[in-house]
N, C-alpha and C. Protein backbone atom coordinates (compact mmCIF):
# COMPACT_ATOMS: atom_id res chain seq x y z
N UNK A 1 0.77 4.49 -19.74
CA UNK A 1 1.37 5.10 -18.56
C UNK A 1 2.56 4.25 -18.13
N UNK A 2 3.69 4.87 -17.93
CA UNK A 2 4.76 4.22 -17.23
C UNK A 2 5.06 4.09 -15.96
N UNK A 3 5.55 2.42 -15.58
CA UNK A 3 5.80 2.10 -13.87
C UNK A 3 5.75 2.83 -13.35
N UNK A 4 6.89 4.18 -13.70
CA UNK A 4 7.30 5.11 -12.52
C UNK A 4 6.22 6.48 -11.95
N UNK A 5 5.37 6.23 -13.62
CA UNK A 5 4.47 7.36 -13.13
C UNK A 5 3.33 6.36 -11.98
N UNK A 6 3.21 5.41 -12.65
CA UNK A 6 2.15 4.42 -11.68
C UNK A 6 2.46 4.64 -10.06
N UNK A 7 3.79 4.39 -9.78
CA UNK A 7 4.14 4.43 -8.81
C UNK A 7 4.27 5.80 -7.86
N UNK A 8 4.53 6.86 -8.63
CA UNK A 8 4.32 8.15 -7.89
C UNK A 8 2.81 8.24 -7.79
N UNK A 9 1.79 7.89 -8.65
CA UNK A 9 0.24 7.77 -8.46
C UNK A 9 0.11 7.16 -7.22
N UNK A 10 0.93 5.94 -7.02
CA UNK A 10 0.40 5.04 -5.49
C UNK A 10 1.01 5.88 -4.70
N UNK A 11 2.49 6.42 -4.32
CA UNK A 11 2.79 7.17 -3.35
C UNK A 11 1.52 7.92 -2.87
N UNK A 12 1.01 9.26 -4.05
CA UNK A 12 0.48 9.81 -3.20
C UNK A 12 -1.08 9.03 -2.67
N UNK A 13 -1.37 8.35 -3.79
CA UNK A 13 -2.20 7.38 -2.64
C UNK A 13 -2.13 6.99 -1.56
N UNK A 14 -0.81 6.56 -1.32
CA UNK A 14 -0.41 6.23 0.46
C UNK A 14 -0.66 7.09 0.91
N UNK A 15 -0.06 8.05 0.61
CA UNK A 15 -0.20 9.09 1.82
C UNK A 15 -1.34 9.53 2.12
N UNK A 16 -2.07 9.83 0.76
CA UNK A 16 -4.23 10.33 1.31
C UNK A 16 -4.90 9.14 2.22
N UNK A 17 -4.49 7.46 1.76
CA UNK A 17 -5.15 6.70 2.95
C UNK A 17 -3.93 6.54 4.21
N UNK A 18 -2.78 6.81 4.18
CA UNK A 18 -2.30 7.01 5.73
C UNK A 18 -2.78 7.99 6.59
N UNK A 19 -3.10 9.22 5.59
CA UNK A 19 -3.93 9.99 6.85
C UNK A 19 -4.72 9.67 7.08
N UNK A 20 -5.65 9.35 6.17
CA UNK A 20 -6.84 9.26 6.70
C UNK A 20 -6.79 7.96 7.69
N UNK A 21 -6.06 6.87 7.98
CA UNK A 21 -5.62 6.26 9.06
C UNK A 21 -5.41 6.27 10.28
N UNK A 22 -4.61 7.21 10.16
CA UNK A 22 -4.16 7.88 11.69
C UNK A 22 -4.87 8.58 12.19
N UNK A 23 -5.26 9.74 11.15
CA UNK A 23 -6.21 10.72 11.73
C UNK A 23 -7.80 10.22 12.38
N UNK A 24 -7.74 9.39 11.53
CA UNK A 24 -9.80 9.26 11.94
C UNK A 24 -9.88 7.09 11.71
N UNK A 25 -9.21 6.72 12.44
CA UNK A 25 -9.29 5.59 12.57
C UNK A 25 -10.67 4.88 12.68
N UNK A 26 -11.11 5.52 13.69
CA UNK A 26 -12.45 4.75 13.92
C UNK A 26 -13.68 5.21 13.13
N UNK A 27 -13.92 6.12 12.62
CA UNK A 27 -14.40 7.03 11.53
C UNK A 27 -14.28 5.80 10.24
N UNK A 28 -12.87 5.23 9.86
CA UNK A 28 -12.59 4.92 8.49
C UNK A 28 -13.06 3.01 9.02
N UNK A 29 -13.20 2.91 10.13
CA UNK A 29 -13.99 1.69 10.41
C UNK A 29 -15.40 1.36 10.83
N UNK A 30 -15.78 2.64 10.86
CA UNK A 30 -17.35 2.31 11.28
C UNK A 30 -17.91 2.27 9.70
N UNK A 31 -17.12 3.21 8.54
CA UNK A 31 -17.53 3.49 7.60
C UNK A 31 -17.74 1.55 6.82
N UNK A 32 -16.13 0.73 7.04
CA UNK A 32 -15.59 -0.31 6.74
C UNK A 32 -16.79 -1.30 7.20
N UNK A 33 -17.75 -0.86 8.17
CA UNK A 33 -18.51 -2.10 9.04
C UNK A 33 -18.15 -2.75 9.67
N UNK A 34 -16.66 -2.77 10.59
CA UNK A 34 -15.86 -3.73 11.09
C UNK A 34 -15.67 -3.28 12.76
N UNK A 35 -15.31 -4.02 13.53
CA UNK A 35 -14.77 -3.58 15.14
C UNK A 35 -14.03 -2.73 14.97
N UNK A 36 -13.65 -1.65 15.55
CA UNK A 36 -12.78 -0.71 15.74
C UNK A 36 -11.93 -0.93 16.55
N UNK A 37 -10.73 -0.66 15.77
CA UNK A 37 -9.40 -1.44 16.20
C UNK A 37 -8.04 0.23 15.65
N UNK A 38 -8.66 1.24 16.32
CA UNK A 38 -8.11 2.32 16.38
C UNK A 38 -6.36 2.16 16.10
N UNK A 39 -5.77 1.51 17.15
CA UNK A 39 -4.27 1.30 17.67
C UNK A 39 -3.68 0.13 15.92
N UNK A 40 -4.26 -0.81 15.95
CA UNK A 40 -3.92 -1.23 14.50
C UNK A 40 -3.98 -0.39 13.26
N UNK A 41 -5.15 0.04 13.02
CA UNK A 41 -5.66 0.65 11.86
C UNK A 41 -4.60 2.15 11.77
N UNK A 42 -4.08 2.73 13.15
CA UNK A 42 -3.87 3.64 12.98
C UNK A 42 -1.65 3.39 12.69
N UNK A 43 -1.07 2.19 13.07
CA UNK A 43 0.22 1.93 12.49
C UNK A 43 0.10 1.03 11.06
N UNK A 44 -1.39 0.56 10.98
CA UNK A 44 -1.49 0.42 9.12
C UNK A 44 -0.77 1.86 8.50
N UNK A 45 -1.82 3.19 9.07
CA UNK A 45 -1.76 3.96 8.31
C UNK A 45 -0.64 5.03 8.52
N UNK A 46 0.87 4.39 9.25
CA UNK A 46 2.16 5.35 9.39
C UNK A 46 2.70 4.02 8.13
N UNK A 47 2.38 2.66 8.60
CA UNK A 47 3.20 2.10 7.24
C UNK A 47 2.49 2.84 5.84
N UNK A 48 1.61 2.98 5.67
CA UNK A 48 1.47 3.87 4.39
C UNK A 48 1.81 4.91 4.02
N UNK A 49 2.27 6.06 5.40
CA UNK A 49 2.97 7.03 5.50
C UNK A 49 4.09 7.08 4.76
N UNK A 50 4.52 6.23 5.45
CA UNK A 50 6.43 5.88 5.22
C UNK A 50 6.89 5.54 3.96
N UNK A 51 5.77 4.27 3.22
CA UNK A 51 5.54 3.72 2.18
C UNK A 51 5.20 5.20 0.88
N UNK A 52 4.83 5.95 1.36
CA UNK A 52 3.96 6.57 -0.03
C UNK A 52 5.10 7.64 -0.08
N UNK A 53 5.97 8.47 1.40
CA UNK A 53 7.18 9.42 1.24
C UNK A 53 8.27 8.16 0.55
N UNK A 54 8.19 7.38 0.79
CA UNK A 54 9.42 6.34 0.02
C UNK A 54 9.56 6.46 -1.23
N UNK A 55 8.09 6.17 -2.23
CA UNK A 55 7.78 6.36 -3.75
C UNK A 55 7.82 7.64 -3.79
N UNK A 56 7.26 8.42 -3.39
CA UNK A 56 7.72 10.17 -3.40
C UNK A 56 8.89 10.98 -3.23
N UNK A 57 10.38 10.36 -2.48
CA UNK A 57 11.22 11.11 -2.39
C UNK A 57 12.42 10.30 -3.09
N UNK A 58 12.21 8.80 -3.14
CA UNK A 58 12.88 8.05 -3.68
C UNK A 58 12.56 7.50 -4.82
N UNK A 59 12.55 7.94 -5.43
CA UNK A 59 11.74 7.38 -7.04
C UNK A 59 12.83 6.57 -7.72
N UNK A 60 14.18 6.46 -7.36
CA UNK A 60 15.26 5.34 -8.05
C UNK A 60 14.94 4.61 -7.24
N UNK A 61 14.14 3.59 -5.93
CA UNK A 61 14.27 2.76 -5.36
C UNK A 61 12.57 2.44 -5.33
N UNK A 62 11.98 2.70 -6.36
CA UNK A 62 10.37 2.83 -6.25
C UNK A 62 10.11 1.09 -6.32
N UNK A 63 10.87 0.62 -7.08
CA UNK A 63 10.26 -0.96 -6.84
C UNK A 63 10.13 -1.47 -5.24
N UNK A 64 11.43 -0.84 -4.96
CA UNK A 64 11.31 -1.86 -3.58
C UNK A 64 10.16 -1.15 -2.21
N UNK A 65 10.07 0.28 -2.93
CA UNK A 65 8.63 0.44 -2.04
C UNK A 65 6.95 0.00 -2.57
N UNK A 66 6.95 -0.23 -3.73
CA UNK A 66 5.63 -0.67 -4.31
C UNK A 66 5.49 -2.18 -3.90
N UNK A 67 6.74 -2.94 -3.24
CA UNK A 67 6.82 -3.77 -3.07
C UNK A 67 6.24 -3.95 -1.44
N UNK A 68 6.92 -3.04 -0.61
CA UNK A 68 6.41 -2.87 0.11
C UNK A 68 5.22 -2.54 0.65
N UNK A 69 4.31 -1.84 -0.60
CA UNK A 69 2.72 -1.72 -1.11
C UNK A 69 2.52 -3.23 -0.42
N UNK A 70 2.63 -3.85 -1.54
CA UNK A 70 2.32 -5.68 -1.56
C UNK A 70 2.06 -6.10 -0.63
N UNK A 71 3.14 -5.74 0.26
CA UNK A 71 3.31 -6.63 1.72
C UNK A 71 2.25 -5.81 2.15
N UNK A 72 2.03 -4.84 2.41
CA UNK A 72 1.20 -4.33 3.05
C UNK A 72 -0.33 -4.41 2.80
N UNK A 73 -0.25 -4.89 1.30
CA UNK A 73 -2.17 -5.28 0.73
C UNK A 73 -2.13 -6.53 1.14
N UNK A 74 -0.97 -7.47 1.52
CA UNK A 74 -1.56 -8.51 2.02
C UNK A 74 -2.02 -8.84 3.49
N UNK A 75 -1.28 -8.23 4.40
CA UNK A 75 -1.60 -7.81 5.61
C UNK A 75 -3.13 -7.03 5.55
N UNK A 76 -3.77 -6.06 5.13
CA UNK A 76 -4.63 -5.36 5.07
C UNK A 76 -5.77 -6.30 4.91
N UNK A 77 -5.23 -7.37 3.64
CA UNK A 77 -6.28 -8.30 3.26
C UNK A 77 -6.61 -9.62 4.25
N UNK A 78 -5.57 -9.84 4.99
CA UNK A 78 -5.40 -10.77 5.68
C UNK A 78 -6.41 -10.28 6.96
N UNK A 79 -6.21 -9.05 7.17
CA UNK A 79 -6.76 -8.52 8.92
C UNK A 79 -8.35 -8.41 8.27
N UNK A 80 -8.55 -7.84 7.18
CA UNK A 80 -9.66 -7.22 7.12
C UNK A 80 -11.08 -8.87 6.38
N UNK A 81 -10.28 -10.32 6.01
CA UNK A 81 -10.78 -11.29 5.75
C UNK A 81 -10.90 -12.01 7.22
N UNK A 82 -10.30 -11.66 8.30
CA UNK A 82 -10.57 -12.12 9.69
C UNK A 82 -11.45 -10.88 10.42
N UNK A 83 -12.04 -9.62 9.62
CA UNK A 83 -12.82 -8.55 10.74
C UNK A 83 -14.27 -9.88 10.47
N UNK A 84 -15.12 -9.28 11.40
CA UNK A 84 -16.44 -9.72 11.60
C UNK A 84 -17.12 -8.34 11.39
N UNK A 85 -17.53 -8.67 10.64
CA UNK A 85 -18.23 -7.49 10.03
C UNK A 85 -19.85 -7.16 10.62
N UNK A 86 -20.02 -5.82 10.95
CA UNK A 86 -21.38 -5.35 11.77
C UNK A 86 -22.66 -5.59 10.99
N UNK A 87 -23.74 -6.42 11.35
CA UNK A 87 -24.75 -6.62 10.53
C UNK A 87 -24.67 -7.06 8.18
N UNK A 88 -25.59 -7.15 8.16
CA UNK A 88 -25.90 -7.28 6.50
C UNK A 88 -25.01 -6.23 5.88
N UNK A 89 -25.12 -4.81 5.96
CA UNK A 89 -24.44 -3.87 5.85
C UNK A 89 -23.49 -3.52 5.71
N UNK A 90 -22.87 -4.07 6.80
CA UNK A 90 -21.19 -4.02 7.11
C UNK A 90 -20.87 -5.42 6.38
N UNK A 91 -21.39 -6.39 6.08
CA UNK A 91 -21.22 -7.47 5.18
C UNK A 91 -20.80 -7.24 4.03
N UNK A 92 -21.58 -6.33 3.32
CA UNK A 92 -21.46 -5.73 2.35
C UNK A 92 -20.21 -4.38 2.04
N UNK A 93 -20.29 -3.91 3.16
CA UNK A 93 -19.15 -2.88 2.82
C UNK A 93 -18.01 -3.29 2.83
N UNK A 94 -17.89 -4.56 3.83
CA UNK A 94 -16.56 -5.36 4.08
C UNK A 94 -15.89 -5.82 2.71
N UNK A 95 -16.95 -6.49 2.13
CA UNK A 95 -16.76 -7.39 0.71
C UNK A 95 -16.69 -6.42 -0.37
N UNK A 96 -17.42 -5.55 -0.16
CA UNK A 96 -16.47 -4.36 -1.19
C UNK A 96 -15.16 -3.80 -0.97
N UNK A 97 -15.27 -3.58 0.27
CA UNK A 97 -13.49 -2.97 0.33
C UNK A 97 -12.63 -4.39 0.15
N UNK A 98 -12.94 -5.29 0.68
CA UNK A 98 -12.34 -6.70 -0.09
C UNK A 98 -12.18 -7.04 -1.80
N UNK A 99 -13.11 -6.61 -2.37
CA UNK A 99 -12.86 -6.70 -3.51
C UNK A 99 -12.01 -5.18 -4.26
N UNK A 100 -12.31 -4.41 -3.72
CA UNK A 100 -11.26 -3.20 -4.04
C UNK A 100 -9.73 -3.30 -3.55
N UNK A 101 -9.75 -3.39 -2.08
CA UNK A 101 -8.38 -3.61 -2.32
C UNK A 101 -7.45 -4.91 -2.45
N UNK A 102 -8.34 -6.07 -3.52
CA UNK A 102 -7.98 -7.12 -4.72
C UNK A 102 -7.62 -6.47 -5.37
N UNK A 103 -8.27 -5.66 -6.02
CA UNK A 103 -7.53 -4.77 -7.19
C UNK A 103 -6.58 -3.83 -7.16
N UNK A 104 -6.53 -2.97 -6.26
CA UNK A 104 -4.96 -2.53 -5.94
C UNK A 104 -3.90 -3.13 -5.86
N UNK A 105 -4.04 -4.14 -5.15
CA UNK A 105 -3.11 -5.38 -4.80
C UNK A 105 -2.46 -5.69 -6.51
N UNK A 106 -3.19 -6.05 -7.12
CA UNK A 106 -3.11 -6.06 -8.70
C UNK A 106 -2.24 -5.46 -9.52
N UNK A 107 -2.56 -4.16 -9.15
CA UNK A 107 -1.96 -2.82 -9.63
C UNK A 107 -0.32 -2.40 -9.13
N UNK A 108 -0.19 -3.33 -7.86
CA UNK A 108 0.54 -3.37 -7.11
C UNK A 108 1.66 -3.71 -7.09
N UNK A 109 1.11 -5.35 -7.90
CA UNK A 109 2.05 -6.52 -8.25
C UNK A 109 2.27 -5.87 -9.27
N UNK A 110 1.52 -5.67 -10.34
CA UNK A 110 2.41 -5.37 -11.98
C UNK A 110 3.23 -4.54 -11.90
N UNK A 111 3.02 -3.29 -11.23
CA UNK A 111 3.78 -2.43 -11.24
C UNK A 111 5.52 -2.55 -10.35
N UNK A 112 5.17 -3.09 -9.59
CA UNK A 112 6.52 -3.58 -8.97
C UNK A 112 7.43 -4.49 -9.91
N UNK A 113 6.71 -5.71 -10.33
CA UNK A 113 7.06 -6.17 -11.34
C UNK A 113 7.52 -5.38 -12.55
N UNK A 114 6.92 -4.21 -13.16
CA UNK A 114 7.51 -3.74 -14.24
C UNK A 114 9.03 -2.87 -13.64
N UNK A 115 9.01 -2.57 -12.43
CA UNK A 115 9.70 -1.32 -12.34
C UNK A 115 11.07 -2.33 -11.69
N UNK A 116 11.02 -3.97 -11.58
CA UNK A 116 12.16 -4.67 -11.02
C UNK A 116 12.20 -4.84 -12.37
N UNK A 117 11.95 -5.04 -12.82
CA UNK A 117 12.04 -5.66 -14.49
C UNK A 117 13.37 -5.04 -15.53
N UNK A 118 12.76 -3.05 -15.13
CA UNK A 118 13.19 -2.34 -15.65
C UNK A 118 14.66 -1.98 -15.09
N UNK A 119 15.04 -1.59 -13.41
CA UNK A 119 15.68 -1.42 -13.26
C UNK A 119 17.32 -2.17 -12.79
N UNK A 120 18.16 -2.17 -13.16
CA UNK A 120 19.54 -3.16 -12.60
C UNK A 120 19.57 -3.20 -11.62
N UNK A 121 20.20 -4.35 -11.03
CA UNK A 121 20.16 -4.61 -9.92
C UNK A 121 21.17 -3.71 -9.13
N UNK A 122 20.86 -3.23 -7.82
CA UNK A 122 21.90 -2.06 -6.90
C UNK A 122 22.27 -2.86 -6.28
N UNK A 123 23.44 -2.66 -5.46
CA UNK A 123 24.50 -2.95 -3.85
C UNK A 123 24.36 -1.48 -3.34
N UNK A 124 24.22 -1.65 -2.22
CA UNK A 124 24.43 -0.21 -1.53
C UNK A 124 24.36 0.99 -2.19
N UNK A 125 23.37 1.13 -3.29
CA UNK A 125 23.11 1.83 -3.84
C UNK A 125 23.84 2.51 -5.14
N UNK A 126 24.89 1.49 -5.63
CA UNK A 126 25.61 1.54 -6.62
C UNK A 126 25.15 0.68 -7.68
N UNK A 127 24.78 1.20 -9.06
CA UNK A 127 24.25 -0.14 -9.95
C UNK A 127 25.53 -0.64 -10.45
N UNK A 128 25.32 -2.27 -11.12
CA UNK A 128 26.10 -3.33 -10.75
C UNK A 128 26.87 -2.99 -12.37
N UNK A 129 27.88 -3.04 -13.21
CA UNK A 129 28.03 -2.74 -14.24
C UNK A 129 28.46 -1.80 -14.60
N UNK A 130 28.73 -0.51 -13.98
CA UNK A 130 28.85 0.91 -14.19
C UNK A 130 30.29 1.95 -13.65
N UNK A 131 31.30 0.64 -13.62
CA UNK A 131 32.25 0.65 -13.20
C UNK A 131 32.24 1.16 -11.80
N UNK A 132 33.83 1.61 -11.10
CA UNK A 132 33.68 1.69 -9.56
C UNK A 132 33.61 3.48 -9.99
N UNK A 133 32.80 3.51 -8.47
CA UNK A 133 32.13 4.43 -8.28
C UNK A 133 33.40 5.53 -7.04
């Protein structure tokens, strides 16, 4: 499979967990085992919004939104390694969604990586080499 298809795969991923973000915040944290933190959880899930129409409408600039993935699995990982998680249970669900979204994060990096790899570097949206525009 190639970067770019990877990356339209994560778009619409963003967008199925941004809704489900916004829409049912506390729903997608009772599920998580964690305090409900509605008002956070729910501008996580417009940056995934924004993030997943980015890889979806902009597919020549897909690195620098898968990148923006990144930033955003580390934030996710960062908030969700400081929740206190509800009973044994929520211990457990915590440390699974911890170890799942490790692995996106993963998926995240390579793929950004392949797709900077692949593409020349732009200025204002002109690639560098290709005479004047």
């Amino acid at each position: 499979m190639k970067a770019q298809q990877v990356a339209r795969g994560l778009g619409w991923f963003s967008l199925g967990i941004g809704v489900l973000e916004v829409a049912a915040p506390s729903r997608l944290t009772r599920f998580l085992g964690v305090q409900e933190k509605d008002t956070l959880v729910r501008a996580y899930g417009v940056r995934e919004l924004l993030t997943g129409l980015g890889l979806l409408t902009q597919p020549g600039a897909a690195a620098g939104w898968v990148w923006a993935r990144v930033v955003g699995d580390v934030l996710d990982l960062g908030t969700l390694g400081r929740a206190r998680p509800k009973g044994a249970d929520g211990r457990k669900r915590t440390a699974n969604t911890l170890a799942m979204l490790t692995a996106i994060t993963v998926v995240d990096v390579l793929c950004a990586r392949a797709l900077a790899l692949a593409e020349p570097p732009t200025l204002a949206g002109r690639r560098f080499g290709k005479g004047r525009h």
